[in-house]
Protein backbone atom coordinates (compact mmCIF):
# COMPACT_ATOMS: atom_id res chain seq x y z
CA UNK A 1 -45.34 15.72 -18.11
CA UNK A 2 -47.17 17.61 -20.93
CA UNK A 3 -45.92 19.75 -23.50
CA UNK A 4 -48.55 21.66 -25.70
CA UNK A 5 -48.08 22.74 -29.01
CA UNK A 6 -47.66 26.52 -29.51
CA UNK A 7 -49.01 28.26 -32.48
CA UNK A 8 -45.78 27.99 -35.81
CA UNK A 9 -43.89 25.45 -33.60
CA UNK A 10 -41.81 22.93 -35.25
CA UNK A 11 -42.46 19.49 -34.15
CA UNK A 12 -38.76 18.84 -33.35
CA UNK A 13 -38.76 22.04 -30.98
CA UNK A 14 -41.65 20.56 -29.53
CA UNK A 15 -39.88 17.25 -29.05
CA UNK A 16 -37.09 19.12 -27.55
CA UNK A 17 -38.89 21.12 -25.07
CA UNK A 18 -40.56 17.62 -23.78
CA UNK A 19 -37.22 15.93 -23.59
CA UNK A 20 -35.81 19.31 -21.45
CA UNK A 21 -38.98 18.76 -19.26
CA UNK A 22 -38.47 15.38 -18.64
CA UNK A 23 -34.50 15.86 -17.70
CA UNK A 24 -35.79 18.39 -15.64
CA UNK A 25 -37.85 16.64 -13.49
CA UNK A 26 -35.97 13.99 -13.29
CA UNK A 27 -38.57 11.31 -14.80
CA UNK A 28 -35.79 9.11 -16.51
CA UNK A 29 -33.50 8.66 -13.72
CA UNK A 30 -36.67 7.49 -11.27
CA UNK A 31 -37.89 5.04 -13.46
CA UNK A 32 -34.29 3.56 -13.83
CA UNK A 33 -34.03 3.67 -10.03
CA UNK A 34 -37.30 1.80 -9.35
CA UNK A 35 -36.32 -0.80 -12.43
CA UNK A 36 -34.98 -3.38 -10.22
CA UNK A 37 -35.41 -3.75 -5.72
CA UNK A 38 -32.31 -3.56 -4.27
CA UNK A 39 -31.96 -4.13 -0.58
CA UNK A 40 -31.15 -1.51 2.20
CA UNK A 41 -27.69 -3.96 2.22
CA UNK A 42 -27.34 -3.15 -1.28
CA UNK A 43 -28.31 0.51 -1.26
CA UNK A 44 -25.85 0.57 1.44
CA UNK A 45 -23.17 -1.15 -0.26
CA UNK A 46 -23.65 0.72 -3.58
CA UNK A 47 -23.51 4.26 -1.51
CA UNK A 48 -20.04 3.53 0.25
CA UNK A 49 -18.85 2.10 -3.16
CA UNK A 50 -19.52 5.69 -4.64
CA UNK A 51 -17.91 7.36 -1.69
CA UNK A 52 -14.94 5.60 -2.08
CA UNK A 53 -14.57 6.44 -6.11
CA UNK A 54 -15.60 9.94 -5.07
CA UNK A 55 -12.52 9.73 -2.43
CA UNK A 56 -10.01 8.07 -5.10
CA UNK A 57 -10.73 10.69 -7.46
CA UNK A 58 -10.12 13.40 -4.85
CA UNK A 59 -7.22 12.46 -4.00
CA UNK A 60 -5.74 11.72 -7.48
CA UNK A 61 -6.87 15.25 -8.79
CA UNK A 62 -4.66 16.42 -5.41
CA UNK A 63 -1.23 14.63 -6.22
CA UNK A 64 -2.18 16.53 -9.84
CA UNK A 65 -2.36 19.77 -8.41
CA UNK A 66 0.96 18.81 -6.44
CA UNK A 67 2.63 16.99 -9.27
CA UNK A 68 2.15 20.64 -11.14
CA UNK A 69 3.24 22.54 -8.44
CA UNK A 70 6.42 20.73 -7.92
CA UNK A 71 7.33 21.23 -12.07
C-alpha cells in the first residue's frame, strides 16, 4: 500500500487516506487471520459457530417484529 503526498496536503489527511486504503483492501483483517494456524477442524468449528449466532439473531429480531405486531 502506498500513499504519496500531494502538493498543500496535511500530514493527518495523508494519514487518513493510508488508513482508508488499508481498510479498503483489507490488509488488517489478513494479517489477523494468518496470526495464528487454525485447523480445517477449527475453521470448521468456528464457521458453524457463526452460523448459529447468525441464526439466533435471526430469529430473535423475528419474535421482535412479531412482539410489535401483536401490540
Amino acid at each position: 500500500m502506498q500513499v504519496l503526498l500531494r502538493e498543500g496536503e496535511s500530514f493527518e489527511s495523508l494519514l487518513k487516506r493510508f488508513r482508508t486504503g488499508v481498510s479498503r483492501h483489507g490488509i488488517i483483517s489478513e494479517f489477523k487471520r494468518h496470526q495464528s494456524y487454525l485447523s480445517k477442524g477449527e475453521k470448521l468449528r468456528a464457521k458453524l459457530q457463526r452460523a448459529e449466532r447468525k441464526r439466533q439473531a435471526k430469529l430473535a429480531k423475528q419474535a421482535r417484529r412479531a412482539a410489535r405486531r401483536a401490540a
